[in-house]
N, C-alpha and C. Protein backbone atom coordinates (compact mmCIF):
# COMPACT_ATOMS: atom_id res chain seq x y z
N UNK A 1 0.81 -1.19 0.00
CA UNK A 1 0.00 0.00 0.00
C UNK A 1 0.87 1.27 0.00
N UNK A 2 1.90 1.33 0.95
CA UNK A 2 2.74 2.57 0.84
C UNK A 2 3.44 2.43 -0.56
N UNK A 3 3.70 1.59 -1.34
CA UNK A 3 4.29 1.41 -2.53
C UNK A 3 3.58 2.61 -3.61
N UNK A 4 2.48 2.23 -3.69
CA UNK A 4 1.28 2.85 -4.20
C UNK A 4 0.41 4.49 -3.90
N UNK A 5 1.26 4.79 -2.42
CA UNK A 5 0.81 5.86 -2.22
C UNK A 5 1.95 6.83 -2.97
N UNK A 6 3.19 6.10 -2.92
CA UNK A 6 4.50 6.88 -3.19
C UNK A 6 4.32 7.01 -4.52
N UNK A 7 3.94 6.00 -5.23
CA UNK A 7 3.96 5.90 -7.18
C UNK A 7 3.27 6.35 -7.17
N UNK A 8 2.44 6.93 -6.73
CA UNK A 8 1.06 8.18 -7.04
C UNK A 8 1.84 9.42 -6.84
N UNK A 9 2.24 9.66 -5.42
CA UNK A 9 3.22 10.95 -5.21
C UNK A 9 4.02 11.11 -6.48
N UNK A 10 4.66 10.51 -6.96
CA UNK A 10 5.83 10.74 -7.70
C UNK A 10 4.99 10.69 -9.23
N UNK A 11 4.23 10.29 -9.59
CA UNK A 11 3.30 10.09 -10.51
C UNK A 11 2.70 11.83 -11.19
N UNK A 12 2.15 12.20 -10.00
CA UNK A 12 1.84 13.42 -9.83
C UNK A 12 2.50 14.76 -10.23
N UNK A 13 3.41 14.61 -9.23
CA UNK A 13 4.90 15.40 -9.24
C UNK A 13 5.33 15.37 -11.26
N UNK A 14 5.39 13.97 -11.55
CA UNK A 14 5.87 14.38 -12.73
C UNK A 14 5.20 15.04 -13.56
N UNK A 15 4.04 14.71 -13.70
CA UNK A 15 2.80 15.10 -14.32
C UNK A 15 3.07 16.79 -13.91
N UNK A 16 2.56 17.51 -12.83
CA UNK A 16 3.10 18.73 -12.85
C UNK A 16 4.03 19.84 -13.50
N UNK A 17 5.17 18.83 -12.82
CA UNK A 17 6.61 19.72 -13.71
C UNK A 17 6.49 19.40 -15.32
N UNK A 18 6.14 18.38 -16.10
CA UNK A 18 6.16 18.22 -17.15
C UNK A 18 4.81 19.19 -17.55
N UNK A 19 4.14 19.50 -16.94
CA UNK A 19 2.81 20.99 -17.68
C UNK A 19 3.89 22.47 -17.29
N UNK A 20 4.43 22.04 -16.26
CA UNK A 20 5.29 23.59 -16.36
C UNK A 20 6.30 24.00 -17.18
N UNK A 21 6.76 22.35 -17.61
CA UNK A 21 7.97 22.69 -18.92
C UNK A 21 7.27 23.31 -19.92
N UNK A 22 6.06 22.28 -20.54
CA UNK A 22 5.69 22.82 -21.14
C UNK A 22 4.89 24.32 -21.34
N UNK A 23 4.29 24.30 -20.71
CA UNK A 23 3.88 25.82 -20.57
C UNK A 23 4.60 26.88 -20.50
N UNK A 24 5.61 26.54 -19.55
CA UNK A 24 7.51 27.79 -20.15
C UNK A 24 7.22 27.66 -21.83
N UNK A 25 7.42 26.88 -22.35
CA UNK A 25 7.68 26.06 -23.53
C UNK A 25 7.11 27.19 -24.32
N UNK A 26 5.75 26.75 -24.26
CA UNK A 26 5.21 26.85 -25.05
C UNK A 26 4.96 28.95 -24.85
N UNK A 27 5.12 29.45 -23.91
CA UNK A 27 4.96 31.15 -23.87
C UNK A 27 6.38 31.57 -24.48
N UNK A 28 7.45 30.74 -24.03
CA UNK A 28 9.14 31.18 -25.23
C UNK A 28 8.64 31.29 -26.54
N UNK A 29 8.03 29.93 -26.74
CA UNK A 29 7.85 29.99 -28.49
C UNK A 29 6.90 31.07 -29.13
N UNK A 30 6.09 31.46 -27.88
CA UNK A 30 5.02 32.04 -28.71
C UNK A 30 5.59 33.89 -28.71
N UNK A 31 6.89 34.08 -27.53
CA UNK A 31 7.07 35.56 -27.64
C UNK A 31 8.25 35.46 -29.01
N UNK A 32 8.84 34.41 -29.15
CA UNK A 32 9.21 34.37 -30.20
C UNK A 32 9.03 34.44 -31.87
N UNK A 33 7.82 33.72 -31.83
CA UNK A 33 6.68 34.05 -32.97
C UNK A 33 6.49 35.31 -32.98
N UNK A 34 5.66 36.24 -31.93
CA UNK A 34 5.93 37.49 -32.38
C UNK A 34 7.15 38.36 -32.63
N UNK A 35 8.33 38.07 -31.55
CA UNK A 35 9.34 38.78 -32.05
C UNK A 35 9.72 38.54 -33.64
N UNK A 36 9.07 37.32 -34.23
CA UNK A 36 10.24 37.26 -35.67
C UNK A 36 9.08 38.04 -36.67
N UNK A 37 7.75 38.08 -36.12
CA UNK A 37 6.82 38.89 -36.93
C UNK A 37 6.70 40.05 -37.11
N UNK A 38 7.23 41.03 -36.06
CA UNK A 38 7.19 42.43 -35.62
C UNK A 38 8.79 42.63 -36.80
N UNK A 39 9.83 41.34 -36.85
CA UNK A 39 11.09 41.78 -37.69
C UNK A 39 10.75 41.60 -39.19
N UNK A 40 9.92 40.55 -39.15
CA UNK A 40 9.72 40.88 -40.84
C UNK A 40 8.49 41.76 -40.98
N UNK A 41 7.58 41.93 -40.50
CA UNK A 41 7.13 42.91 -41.31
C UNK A 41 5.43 42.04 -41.21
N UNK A 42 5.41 40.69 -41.18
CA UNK A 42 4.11 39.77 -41.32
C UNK A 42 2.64 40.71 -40.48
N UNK A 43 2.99 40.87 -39.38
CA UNK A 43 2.10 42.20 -38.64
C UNK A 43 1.38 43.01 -39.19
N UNK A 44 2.23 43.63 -40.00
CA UNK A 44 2.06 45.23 -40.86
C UNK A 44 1.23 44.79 -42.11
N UNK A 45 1.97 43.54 -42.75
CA UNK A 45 1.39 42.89 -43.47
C UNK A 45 0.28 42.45 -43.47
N UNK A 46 0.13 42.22 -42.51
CA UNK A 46 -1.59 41.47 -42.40
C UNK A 46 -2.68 42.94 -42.14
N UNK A 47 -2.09 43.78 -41.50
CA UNK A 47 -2.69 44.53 -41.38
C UNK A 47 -3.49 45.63 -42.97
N UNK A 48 -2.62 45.44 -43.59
CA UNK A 48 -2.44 46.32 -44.94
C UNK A 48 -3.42 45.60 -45.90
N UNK A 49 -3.48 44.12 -46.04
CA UNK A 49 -4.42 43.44 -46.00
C UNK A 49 -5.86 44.15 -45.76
N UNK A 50 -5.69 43.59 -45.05
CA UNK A 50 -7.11 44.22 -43.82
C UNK A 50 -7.67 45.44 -44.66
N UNK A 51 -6.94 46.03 -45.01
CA UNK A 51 -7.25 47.46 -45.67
C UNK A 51 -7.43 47.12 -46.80
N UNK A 52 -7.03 46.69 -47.80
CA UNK A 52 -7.28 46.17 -48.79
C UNK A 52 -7.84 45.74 -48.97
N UNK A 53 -8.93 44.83 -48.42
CA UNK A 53 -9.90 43.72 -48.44
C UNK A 53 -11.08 44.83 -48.10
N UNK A 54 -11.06 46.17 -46.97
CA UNK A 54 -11.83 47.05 -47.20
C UNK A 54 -11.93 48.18 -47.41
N UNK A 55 -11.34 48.83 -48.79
CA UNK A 55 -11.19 49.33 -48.94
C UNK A 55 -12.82 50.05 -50.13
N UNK A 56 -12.67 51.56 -49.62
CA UNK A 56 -13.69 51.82 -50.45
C UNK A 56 -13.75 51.25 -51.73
N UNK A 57 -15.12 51.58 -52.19
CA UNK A 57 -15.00 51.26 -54.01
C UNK A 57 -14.07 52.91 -54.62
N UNK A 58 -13.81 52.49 -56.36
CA UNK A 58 -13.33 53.27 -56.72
C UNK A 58 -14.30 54.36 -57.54
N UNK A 59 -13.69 55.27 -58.10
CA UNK A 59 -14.91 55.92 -58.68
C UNK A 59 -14.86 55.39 -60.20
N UNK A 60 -14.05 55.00 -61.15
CA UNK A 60 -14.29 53.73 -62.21
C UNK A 60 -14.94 52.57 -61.89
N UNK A 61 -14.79 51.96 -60.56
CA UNK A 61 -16.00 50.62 -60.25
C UNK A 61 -17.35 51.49 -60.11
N UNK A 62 -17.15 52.43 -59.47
CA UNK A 62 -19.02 53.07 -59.15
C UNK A 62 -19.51 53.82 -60.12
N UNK A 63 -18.37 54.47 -61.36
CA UNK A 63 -18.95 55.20 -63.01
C UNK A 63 -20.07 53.37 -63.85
N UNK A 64 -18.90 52.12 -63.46
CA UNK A 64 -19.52 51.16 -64.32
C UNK A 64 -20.35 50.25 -63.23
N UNK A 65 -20.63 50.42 -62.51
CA UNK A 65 -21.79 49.60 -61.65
C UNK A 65 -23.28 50.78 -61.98
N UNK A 66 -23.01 51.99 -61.57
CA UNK A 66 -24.19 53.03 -61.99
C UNK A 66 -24.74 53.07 -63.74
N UNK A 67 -23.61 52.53 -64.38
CA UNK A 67 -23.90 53.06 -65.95
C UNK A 67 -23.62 54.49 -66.03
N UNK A 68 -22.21 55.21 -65.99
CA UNK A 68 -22.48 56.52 -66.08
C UNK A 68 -21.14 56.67 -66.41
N UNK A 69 -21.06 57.89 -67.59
CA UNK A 69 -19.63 58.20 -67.67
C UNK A 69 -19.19 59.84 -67.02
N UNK A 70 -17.24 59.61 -67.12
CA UNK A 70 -17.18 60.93 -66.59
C UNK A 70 -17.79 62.01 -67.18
N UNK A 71 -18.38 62.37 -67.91
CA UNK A 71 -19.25 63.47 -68.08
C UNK A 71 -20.71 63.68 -68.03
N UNK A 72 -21.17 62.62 -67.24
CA UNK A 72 -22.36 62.83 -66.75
C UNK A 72 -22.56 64.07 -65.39
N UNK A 73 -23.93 63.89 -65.23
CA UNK A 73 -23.94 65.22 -64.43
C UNK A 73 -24.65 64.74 -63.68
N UNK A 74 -24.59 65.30 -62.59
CA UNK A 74 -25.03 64.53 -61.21
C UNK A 74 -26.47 64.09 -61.09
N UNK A 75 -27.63 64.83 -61.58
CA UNK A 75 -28.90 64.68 -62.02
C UNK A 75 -28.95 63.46 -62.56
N UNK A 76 -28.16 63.20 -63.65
CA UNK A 76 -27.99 61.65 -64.20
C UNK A 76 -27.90 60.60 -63.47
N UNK A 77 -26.72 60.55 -62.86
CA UNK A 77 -26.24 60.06 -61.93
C UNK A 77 -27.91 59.33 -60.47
N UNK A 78 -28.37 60.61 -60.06
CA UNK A 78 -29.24 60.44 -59.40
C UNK A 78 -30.16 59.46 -59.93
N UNK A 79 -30.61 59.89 -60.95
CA UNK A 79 -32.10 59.30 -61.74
C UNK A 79 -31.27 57.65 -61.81
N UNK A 80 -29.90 57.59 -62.32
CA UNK A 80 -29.86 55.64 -62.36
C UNK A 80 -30.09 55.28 -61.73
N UNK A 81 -29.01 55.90 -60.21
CA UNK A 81 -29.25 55.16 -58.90
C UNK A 81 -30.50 55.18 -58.26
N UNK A 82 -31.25 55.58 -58.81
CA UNK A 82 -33.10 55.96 -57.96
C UNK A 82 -33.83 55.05 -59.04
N UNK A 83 -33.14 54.55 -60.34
CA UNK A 83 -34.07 53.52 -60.94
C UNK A 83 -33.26 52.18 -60.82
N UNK A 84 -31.65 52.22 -60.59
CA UNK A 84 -31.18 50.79 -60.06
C UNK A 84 -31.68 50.36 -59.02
N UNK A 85 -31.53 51.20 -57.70
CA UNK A 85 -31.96 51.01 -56.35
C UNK A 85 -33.37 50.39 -56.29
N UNK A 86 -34.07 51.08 -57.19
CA UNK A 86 -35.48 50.70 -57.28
C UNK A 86 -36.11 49.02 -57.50
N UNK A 87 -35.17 49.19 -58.85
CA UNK A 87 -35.44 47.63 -59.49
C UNK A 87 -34.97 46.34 -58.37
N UNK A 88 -33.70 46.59 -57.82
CA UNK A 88 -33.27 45.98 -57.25
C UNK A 88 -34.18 45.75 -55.46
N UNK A 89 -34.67 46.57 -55.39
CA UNK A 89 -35.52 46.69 -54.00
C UNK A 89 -36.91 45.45 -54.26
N UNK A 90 -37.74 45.54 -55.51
CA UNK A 90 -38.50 44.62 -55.95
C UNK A 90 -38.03 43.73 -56.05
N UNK A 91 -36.99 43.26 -56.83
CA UNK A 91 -36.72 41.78 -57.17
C UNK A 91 -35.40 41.34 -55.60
N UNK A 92 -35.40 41.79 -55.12
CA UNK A 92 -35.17 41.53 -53.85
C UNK A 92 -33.41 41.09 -53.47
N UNK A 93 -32.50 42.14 -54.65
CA UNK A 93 -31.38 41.61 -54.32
C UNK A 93 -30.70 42.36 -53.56
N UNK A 94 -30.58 42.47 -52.42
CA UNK A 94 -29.78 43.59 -50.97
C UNK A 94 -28.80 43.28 -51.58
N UNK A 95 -27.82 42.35 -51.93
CA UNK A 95 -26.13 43.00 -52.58
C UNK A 95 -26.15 44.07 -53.69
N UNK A 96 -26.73 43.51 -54.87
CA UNK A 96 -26.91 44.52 -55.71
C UNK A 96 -27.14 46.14 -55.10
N UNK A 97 -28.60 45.98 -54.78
CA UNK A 97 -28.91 47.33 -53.69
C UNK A 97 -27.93 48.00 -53.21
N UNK A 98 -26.81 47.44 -52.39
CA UNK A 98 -26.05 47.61 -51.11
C UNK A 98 -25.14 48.36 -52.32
N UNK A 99 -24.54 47.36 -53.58
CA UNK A 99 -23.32 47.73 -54.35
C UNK A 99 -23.99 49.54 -54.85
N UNK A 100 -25.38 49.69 -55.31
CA UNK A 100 -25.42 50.79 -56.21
C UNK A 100 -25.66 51.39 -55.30
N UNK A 101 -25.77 51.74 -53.51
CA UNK A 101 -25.83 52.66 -52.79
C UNK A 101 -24.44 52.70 -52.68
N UNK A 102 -23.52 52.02 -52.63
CA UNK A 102 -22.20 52.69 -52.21
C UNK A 102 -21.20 53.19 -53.63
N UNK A 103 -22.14 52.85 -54.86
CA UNK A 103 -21.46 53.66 -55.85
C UNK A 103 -22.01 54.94 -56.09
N UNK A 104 -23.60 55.49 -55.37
CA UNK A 104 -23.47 56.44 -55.28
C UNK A 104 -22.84 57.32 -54.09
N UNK A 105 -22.86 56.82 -53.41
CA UNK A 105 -21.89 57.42 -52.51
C UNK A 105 -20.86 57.97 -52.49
N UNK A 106 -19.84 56.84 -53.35
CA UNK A 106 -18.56 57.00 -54.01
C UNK A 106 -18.53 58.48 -54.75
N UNK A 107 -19.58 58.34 -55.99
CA UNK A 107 -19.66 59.32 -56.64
C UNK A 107 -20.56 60.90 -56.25
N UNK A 108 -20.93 60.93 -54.83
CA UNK A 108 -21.42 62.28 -54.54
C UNK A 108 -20.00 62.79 -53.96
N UNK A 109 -19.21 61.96 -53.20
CA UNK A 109 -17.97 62.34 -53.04
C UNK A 109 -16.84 63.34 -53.82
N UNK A 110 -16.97 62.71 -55.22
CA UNK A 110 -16.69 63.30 -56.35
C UNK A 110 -16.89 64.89 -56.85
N UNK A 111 -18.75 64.46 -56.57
CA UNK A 111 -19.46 65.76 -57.26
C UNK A 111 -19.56 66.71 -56.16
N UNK A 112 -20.12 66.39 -55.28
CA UNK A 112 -20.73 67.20 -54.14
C UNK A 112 -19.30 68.43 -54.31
N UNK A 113 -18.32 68.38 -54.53
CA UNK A 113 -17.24 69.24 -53.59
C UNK A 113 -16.84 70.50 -54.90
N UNK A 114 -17.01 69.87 -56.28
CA UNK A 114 -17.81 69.98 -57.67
C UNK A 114 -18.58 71.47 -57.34
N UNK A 115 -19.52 70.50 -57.17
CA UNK A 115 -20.43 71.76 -56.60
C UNK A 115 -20.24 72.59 -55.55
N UNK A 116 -20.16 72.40 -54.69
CA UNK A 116 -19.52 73.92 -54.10
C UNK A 116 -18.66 74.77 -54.55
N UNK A 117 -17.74 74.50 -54.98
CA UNK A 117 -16.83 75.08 -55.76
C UNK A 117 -17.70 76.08 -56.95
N UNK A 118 -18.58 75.89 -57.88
CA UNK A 118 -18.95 76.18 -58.49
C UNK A 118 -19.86 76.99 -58.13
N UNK A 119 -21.02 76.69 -57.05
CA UNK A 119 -21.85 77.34 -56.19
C UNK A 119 -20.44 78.97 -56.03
N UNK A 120 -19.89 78.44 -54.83
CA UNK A 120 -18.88 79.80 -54.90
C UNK A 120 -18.51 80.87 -55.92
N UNK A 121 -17.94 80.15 -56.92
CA UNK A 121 -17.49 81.00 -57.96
C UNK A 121 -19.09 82.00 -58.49
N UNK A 122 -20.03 81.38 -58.86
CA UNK A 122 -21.30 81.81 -59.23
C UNK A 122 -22.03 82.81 -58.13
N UNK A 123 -21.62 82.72 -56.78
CA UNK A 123 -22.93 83.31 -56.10
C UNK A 123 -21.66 84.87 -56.13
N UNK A 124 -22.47 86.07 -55.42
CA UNK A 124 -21.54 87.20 -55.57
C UNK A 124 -21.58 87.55 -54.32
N UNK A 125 -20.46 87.81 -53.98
CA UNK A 125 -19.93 88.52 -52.58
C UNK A 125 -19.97 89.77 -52.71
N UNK A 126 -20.38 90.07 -51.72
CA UNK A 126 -20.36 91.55 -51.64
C UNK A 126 -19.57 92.33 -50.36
């Protein structure tokens, strides 16, 4: 019986220290993983990513998702997206929808600043 109490003691014991090796173990390797990530660059990298993956649309993806070229005029512009948006609201496709609200978006960005500018020059100061 004392045989058995001791091979348990010692049983134990090993079991212990062998979770503490490992667990040293395994927090070395892992400050190491980041140290070699922070040296190359993988971090920054992933991060840049990230941005890339959400990055606004462009105003050439939102001229050819709207149907509109650069010399349309914002009125134009309006009337597609108020008859894309439309069509797309009936036949029930929210991506579509979602895509021609954020190409107009894209493109009031454009105009809106357009127009002020022009507003300015036109109105008269006095």
């Amino acid at each position: 019986m004392l045989f058995l109490r001791q091979a348990a003691k010692i049983l134990a014991n090993l079991i212990v220290m062998g979770s503490s090796i490992l667990a040293r173990a395994f927090v070395q390797a892992y400050r190491q993983a980041l140290a070699n990530a922070s040296k190359n660059g993988v971090a920054q990298e992933a991060v840049q990513n990230i941005k890339r993956a959400s990055k606004t649309m462009t105003e050439a993806e939102a001229r050819q998702i709207l149907g509109v070229t650069e010399n349309s005029s914002w009125e134009e512009i309006v009337q597609k997206y108020d008859n894309l948006f439309e069509r797309n609201a009936k036949n029930g496709s929210f991506y579509l929808q979602s895509k021609v609200h954020r190409a107009k978006e894209c493109l009031e960005a454009v105009y809106q600043p357009k127009e002020a500018e022009t507003n300015k020059t036109t109105s008269p100061d006095d």
